[in-house]
N, C-alpha and C. Protein backbone atom coordinates (compact mmCIF):
# COMPACT_ATOMS: atom_id res chain seq x y z
N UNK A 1 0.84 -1.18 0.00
CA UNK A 1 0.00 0.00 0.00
C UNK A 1 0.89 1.24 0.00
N UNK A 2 0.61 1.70 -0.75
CA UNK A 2 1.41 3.61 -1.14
C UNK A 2 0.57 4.12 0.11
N UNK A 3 1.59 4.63 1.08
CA UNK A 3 0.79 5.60 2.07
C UNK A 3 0.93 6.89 2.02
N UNK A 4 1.75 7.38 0.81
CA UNK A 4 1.97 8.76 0.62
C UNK A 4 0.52 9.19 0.31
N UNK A 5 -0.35 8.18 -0.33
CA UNK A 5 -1.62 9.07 -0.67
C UNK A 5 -2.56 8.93 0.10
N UNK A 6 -2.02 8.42 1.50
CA UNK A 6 -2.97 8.73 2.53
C UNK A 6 -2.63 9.57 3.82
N UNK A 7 -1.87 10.83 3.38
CA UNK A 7 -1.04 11.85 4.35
C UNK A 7 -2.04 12.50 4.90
N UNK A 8 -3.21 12.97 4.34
CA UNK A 8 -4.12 13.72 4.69
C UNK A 8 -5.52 12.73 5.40
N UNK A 9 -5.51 11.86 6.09
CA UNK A 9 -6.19 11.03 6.80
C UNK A 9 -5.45 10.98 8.28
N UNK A 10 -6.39 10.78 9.22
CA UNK A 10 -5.60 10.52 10.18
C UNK A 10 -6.32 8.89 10.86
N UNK A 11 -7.06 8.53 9.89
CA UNK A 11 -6.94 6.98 9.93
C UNK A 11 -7.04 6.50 8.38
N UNK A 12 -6.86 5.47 8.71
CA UNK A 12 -7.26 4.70 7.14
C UNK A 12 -7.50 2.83 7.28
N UNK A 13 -8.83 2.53 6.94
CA UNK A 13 -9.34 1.32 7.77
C UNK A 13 -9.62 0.37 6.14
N UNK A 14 -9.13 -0.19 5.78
CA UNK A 14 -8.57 -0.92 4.21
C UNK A 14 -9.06 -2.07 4.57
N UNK A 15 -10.11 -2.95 3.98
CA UNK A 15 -10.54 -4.20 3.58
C UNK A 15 -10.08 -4.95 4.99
N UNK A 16 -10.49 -4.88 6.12
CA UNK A 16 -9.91 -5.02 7.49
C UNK A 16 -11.39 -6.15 7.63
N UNK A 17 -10.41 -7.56 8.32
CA UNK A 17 -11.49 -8.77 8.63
C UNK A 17 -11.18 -9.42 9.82
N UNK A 18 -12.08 -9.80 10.61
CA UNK A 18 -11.70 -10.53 12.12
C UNK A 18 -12.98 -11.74 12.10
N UNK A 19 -12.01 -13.13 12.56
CA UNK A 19 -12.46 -13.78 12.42
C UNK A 19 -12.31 -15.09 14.34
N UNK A 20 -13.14 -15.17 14.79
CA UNK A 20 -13.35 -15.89 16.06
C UNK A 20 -14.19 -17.27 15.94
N UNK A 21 -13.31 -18.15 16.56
CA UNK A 21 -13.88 -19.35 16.71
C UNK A 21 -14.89 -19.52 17.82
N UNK A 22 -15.89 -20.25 17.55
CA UNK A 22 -16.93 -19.98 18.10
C UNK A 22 -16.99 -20.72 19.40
N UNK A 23 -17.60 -20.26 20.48
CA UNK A 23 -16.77 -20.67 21.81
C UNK A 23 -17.26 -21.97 22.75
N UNK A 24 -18.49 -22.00 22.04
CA UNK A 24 -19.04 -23.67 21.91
C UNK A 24 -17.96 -24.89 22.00
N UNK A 25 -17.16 -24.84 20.81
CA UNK A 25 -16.84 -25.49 20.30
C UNK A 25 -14.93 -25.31 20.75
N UNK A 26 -14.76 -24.86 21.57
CA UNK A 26 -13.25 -24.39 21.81
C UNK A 26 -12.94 -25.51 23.19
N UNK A 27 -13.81 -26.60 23.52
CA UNK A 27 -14.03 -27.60 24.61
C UNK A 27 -12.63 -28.49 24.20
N UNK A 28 -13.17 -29.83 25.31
CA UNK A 28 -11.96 -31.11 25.07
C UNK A 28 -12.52 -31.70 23.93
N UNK A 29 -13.78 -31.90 23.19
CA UNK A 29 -13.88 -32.77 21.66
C UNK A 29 -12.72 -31.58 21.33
N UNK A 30 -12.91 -29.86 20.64
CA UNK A 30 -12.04 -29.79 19.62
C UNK A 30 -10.80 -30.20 19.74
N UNK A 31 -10.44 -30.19 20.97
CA UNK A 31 -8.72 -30.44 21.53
C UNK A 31 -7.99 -31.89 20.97
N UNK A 32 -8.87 -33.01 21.29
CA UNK A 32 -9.26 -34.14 20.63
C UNK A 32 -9.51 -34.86 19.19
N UNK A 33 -10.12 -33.41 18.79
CA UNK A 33 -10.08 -33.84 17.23
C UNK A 33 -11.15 -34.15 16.82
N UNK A 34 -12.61 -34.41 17.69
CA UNK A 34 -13.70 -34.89 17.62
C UNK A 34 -14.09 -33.84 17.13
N UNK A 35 -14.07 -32.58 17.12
CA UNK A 35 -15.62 -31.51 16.50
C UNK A 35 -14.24 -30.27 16.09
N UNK A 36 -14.70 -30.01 14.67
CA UNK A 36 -14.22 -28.83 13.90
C UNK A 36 -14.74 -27.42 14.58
N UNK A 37 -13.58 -26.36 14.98
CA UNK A 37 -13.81 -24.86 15.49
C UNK A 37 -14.91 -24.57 14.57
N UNK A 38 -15.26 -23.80 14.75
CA UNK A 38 -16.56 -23.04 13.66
C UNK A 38 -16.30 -22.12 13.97
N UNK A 39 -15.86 -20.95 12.54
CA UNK A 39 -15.17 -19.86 12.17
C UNK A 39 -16.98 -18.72 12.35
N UNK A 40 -16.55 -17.43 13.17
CA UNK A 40 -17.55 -16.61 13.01
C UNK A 40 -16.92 -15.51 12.43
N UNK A 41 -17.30 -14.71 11.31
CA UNK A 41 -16.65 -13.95 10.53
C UNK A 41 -17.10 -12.61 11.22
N UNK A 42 -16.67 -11.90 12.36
CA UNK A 42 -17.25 -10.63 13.32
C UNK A 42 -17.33 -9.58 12.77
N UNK A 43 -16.06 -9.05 11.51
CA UNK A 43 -15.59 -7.89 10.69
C UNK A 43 -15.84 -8.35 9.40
N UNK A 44 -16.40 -7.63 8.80
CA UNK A 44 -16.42 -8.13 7.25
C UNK A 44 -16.13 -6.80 6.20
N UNK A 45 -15.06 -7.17 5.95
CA UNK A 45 -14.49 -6.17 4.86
C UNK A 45 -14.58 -4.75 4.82
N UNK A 46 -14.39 -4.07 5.94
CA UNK A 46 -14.86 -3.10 6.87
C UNK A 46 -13.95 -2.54 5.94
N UNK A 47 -13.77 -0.91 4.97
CA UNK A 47 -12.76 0.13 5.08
C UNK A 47 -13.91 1.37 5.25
N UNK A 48 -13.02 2.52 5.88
CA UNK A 48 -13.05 3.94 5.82
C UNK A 48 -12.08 4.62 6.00
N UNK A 49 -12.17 5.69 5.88
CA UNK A 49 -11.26 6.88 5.92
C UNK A 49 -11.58 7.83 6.85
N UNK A 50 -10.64 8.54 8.07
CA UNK A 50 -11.03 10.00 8.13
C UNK A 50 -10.36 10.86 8.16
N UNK A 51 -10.68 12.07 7.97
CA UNK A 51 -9.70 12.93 7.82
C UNK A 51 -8.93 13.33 8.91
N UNK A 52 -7.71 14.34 8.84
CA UNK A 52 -7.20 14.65 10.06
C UNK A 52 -8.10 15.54 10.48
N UNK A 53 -8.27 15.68 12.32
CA UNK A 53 -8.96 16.62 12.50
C UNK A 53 -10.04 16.83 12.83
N UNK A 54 -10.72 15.51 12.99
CA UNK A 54 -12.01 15.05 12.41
C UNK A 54 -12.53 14.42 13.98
N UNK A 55 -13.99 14.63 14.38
CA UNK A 55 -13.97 13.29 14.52
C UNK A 55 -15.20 12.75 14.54
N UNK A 56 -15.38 11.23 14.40
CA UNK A 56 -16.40 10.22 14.40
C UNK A 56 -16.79 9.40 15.06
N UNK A 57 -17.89 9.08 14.79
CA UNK A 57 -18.42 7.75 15.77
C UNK A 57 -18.98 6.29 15.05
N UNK A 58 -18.93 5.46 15.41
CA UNK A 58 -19.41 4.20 14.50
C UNK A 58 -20.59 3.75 15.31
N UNK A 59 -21.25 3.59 14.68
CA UNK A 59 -23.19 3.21 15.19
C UNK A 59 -23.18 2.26 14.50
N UNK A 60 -24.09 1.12 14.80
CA UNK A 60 -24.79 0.04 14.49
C UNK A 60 -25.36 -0.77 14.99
N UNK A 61 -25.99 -2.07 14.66
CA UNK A 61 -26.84 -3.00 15.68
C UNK A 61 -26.08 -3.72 16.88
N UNK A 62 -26.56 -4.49 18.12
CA UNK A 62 -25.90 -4.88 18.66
C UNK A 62 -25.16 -6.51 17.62
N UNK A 63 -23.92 -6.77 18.11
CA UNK A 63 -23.22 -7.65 17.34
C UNK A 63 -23.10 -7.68 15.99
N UNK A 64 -23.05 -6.36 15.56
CA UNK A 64 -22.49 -6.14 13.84
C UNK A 64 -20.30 -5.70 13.56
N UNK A 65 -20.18 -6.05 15.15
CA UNK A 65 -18.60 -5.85 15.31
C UNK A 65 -17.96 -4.63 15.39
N UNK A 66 -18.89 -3.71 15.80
CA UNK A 66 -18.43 -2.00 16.54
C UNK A 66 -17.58 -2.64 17.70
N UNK A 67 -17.53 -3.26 18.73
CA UNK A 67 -16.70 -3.18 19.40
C UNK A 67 -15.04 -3.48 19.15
N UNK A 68 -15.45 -4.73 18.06
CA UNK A 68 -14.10 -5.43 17.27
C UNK A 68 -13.44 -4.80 16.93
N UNK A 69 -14.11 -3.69 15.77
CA UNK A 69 -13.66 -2.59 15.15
C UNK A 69 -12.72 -1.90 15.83
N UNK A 70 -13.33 -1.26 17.30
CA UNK A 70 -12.78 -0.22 17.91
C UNK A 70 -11.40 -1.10 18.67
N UNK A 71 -11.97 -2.12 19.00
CA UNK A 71 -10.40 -2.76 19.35
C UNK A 71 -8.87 -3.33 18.40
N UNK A 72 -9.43 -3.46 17.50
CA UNK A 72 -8.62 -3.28 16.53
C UNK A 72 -7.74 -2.07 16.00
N UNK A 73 -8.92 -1.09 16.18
CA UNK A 73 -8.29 0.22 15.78
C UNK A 73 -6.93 1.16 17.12
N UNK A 74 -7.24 0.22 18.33
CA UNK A 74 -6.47 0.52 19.29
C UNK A 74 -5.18 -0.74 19.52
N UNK A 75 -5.11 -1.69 18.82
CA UNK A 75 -4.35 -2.94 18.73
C UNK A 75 -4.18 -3.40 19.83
N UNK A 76 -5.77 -3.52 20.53
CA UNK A 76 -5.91 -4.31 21.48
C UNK A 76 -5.95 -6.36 21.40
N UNK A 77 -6.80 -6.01 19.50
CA UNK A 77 -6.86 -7.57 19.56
C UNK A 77 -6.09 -6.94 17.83
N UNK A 78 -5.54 -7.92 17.08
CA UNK A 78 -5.08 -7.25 15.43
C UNK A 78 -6.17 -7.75 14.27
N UNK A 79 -5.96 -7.41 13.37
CA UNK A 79 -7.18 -7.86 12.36
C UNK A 79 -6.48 -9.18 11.86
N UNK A 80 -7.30 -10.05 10.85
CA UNK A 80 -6.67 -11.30 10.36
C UNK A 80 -6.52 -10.75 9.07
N UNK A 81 -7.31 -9.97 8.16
CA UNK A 81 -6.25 -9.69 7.09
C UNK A 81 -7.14 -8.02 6.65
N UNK A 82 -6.31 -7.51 5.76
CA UNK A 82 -6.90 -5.77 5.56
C UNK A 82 -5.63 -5.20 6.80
N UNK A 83 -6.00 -3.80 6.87
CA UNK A 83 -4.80 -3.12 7.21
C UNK A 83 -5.57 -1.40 7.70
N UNK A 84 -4.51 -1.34 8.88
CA UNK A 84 -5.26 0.20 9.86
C UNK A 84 -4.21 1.15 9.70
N UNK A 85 -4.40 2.32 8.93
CA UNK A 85 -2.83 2.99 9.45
C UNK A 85 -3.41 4.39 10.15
N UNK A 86 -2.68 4.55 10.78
CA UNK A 86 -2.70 5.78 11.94
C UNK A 86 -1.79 6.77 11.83
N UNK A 87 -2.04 8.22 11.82
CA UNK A 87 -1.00 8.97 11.50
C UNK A 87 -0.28 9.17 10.48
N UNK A 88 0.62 9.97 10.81
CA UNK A 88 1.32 10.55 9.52
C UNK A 88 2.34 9.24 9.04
N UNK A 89 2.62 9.25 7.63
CA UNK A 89 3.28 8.02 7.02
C UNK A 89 4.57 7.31 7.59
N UNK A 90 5.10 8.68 8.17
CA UNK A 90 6.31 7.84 9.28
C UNK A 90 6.33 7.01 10.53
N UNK A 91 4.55 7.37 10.86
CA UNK A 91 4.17 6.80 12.49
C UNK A 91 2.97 5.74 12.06
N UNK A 92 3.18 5.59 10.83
CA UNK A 92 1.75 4.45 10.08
C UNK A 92 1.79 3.17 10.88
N UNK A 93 0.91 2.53 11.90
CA UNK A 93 1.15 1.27 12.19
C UNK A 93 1.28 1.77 13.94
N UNK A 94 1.76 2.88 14.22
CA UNK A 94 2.23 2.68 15.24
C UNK A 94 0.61 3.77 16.25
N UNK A 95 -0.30 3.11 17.03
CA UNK A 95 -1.18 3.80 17.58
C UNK A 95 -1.26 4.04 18.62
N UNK A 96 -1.35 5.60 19.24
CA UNK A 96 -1.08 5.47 20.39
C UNK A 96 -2.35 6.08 21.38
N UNK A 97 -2.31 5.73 22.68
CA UNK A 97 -3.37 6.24 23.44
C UNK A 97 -3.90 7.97 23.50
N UNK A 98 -2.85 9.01 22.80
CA UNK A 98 -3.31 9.97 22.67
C UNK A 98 -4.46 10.27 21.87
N UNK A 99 -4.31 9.42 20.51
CA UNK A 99 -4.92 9.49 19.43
C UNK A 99 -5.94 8.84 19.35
N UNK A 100 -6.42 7.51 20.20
CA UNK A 100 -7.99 7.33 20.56
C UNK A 100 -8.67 7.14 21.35
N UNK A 101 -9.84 7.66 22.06
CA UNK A 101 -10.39 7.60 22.97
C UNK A 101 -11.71 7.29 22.87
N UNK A 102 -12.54 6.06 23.53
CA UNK A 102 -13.50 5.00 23.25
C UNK A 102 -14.18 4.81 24.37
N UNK A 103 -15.62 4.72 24.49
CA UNK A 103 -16.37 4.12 25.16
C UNK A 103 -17.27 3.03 24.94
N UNK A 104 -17.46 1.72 25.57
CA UNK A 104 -17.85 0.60 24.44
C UNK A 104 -19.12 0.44 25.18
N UNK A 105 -19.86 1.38 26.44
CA UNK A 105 -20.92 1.10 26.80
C UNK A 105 -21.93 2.37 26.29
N UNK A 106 -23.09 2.30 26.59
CA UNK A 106 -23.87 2.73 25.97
C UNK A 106 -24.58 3.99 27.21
N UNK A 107 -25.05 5.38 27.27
CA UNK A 107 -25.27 6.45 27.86
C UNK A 107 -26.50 6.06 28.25
């Protein structure tokens, strides 16, 4: 990815996917070999952009992966494939607690 042409963003959220095994199934059969994980796809091909300067909020239903999102975007948990960059092109990758601030409960 050319990040020179994303200088003027102060995020950039690119074909970004998270994927969790379903927790049923994370017992002694899977350990065993008896029962296949079952993949839940939480993020699905999520990109946006925002500008520097800016700011936003992400709304949606409960369990459409707003929280995933936001933890991802703080590299609390990482995405499985797609890509987050933060900041200016020299600090791309690197996110820090100044730059986001989140509440994951509801007013």
């Amino acid at each position: 990815m050319n990040v020179d042409k994303y200088e003027e963003y102060a995020l950039v959220v690119k074909d970004v996917n998270k994927y969790f095994t379903d927790a049923n199934t994370n017992g002694l059969a899977q350990r065993l070999g008896l029962k296949k994980a079952k993949l839940f796809h939480s993020v699905k091909n999520i990109s946006f952009t925002v500008k520097n300067k800016s700011v936003f909020g992400i709304l949606g239903p409960n369990g459409c992966g707003k929280s995933t999102l936001i933890r991802m975007m703080t590299t609390l948990i990482l995405p499985d494939t797609g890509c987050l960059l933060c900041g200016k092109p020299s600090s791309f990758n690197i996110f820090s607690a100044s730059v986001f601030a989140f509440s994951l409960s509801s007013p």
